[in-house]
C-alpha atoms as a PDB file:
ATOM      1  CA  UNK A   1     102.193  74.156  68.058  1.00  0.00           C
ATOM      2  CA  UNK A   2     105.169  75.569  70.037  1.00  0.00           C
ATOM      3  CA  UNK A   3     107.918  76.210  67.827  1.00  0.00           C
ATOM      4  CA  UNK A   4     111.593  75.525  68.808  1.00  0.00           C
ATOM      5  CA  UNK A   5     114.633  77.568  68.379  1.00  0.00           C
ATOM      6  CA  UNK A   6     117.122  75.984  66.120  1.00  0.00           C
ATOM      7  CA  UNK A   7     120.936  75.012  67.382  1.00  0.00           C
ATOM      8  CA  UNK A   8     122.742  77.331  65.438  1.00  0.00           C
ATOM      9  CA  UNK A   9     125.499  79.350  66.522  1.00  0.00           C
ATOM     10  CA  UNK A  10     125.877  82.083  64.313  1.00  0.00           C
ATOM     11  CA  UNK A  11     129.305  83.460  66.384  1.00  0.00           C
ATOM     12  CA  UNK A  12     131.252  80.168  65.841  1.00  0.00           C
ATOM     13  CA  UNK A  13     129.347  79.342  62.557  1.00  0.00           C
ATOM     14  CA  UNK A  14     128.244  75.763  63.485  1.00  0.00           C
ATOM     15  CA  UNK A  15     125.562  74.001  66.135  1.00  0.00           C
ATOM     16  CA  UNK A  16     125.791  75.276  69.874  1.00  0.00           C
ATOM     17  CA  UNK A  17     128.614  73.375  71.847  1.00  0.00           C
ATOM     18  CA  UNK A  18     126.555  74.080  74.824  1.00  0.00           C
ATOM     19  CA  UNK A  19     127.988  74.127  78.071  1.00  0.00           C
ATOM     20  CA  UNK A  20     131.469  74.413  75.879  1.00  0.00           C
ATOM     21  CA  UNK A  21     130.609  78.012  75.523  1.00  0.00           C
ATOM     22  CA  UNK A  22     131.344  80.770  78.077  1.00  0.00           C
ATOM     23  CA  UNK A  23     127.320  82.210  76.902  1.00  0.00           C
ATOM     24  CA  UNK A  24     125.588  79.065  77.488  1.00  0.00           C
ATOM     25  CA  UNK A  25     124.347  79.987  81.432  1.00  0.00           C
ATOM     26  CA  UNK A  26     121.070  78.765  83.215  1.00  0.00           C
ATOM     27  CA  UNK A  27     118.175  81.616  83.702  1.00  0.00           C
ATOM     28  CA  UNK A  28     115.640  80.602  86.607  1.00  0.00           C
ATOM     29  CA  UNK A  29     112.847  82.664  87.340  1.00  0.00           C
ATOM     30  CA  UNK A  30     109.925  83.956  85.898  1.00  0.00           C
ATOM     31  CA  UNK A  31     108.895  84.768  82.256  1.00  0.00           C
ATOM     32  CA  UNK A  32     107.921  88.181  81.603  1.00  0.00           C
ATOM     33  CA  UNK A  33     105.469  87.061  78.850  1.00  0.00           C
ATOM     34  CA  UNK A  34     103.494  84.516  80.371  1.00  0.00           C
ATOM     35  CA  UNK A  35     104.253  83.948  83.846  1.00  0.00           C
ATOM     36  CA  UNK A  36     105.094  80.540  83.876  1.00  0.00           C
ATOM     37  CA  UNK A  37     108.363  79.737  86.100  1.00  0.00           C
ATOM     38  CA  UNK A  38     111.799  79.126  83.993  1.00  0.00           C
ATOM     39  CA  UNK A  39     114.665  77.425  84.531  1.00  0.00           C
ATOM     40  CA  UNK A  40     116.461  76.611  81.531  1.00  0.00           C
ATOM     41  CA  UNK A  41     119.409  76.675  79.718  1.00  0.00           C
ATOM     42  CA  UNK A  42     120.605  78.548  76.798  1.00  0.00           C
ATOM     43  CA  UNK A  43     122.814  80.805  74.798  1.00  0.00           C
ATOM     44  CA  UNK A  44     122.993  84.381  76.247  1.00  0.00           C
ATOM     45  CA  UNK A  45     122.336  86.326  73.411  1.00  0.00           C
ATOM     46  CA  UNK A  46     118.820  84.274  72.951  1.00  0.00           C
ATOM     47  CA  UNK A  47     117.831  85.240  76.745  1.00  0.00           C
ATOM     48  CA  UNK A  48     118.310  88.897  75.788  1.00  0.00           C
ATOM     49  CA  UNK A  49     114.945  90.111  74.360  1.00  0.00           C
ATOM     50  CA  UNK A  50     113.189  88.320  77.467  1.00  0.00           C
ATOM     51  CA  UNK A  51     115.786  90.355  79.625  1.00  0.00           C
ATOM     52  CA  UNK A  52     114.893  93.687  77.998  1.00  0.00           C
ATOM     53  CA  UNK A  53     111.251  92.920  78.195  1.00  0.00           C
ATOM     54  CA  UNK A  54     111.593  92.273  82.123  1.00  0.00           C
ATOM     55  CA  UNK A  55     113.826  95.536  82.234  1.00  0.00           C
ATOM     56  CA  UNK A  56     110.794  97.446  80.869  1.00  0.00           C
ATOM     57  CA  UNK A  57     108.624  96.150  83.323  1.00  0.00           C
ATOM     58  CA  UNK A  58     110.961  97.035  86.343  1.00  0.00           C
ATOM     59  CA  UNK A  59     111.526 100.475  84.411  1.00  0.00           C
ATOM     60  CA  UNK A  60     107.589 101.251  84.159  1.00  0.00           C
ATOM     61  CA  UNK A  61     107.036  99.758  87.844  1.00  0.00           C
ATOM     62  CA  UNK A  62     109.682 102.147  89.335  1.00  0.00           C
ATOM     63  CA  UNK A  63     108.576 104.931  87.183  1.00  0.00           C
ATOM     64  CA  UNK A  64     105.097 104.508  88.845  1.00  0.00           C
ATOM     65  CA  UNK A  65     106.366 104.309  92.655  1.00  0.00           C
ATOM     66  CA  UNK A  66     108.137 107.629  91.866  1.00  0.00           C
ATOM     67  CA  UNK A  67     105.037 109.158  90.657  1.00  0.00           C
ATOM     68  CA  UNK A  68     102.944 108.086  93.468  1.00  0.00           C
ATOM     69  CA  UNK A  69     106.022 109.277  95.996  1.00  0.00           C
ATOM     70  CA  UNK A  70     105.793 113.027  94.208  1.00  0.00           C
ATOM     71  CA  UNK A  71     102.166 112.946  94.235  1.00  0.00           C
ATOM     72  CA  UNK A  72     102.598 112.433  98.178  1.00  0.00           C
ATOM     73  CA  UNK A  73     105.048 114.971  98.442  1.00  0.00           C
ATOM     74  CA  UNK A  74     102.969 117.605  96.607  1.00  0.00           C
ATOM     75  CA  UNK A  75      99.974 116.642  98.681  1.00  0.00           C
ATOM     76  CA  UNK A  76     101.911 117.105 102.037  1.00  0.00           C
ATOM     77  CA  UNK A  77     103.619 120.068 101.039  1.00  0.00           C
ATOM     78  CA  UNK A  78     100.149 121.489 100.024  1.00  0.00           C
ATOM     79  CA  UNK A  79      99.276 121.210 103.369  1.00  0.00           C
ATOM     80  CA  UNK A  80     101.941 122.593 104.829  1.00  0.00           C
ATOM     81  CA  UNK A  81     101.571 125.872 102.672  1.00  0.00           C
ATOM     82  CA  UNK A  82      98.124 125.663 104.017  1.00  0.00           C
ATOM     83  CA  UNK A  83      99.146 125.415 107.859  1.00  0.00           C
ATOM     84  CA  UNK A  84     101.158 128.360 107.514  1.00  0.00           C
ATOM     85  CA  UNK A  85      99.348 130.451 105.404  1.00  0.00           C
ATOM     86  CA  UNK A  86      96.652 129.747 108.615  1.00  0.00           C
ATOM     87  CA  UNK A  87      99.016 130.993 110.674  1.00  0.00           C
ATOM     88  CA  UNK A  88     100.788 134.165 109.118  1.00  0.00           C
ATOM     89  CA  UNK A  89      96.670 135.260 108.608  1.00  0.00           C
ATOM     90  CA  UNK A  90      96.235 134.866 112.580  1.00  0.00           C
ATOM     91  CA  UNK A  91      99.755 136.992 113.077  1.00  0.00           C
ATOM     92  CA  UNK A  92      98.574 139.684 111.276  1.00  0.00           C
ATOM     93  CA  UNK A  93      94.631 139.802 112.565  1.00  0.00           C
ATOM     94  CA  UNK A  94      96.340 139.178 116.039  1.00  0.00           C
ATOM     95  CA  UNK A  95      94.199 136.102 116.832  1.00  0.00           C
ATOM     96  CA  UNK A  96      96.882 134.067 118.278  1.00  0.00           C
ATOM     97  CA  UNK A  97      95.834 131.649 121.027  1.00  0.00           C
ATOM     98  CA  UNK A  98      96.888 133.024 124.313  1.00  0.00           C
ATOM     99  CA  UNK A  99      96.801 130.175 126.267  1.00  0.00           C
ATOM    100  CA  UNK A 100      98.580 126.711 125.389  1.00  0.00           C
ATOM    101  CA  UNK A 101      97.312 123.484 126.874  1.00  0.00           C
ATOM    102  CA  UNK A 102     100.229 120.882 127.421  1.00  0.00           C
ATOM    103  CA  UNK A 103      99.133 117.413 126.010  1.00  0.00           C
ATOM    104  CA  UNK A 104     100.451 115.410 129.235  1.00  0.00           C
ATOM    105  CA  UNK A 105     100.212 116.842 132.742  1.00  0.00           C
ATOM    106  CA  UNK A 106     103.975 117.663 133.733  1.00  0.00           C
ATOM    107  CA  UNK A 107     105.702 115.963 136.306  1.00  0.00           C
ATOM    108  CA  UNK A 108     105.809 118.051 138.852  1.00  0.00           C
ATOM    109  CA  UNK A 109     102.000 118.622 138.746  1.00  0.00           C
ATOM    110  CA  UNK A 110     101.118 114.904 139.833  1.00  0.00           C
ATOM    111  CA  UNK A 111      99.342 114.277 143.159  1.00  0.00           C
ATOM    112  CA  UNK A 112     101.465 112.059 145.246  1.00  0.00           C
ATOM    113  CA  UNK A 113     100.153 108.777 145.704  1.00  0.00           C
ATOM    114  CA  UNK A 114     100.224 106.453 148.816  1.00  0.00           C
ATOM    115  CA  UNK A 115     103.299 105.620 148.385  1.00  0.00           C
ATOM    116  CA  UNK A 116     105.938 107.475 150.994  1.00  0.00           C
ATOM    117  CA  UNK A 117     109.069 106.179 150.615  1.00  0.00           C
ATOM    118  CA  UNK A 118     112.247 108.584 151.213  1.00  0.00           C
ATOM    119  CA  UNK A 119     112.752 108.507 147.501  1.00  0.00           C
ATOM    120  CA  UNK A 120     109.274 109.609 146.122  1.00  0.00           C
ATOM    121  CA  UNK A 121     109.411 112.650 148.848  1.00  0.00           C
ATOM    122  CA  UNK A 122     112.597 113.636 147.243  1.00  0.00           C
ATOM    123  CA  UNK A 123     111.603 113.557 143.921  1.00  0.00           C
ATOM    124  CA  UNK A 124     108.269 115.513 144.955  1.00  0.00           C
ATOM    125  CA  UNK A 125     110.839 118.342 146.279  1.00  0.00           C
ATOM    126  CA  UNK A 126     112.771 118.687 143.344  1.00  0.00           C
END
């Protein structure tokens, strides 16, 4: 049995004059409660309590993406305190690499191709 809210207003002390009344607005969406789509309309004061219950659920939702954002944060910082602890150690042991490979062969270091136009050979000069 689905119960129905009664009509009366208790502000104006008589049934709801409906779209007479500045509170009477449409909500569309979903309910927090059950899930079911919405799109109704009613008194503003009787949408409240579903408006604080969605609230909540936005509150403990954004509480959780900040907890998971710190929990990344301390991870990565964790790391880096790690990476330079590494480091500082080799300072002071004096194991530094001496020799540091560049990820891309520079530039300047290519073999000329085939190619022989005036404008490679100046560009092999440089």
């Amino acid at each position: 049995m689905r119960m129905k809210p009664g009509k009366w207003c208790p502000l104006i002390r008589k049934d709801c004059v409906g779209l007479k009344c500045a509170w009477f607005m449409e909500v569309r969406g979903m309910n927090p409660n059950t899930g079911e789509m919405i799109d109704e309309w009613n008194c503003a004061i009787a949408w409240l309590p579903m408006m604080q219950i969605e609230t909540s659920q936005q509150a403990r939702q954004a509480g959780a993406a900040v907890e998971s954002f710190r929990n990344e944060v301390v991870r990565k910082n964790s790391e880096n305190q790690q990476l330079y602890l590494n480091f500082m150690q080799q300072v002071q042991n004096n194991t530094l690499p001496a020799t540091v490979t560049p990820l891309d062969t520079p530039i300047n270091m290519l073999e000329s191709g085939s190619d022989n136009t005036e404008e490679s050979n100046l560009w092999m000069r440089c």
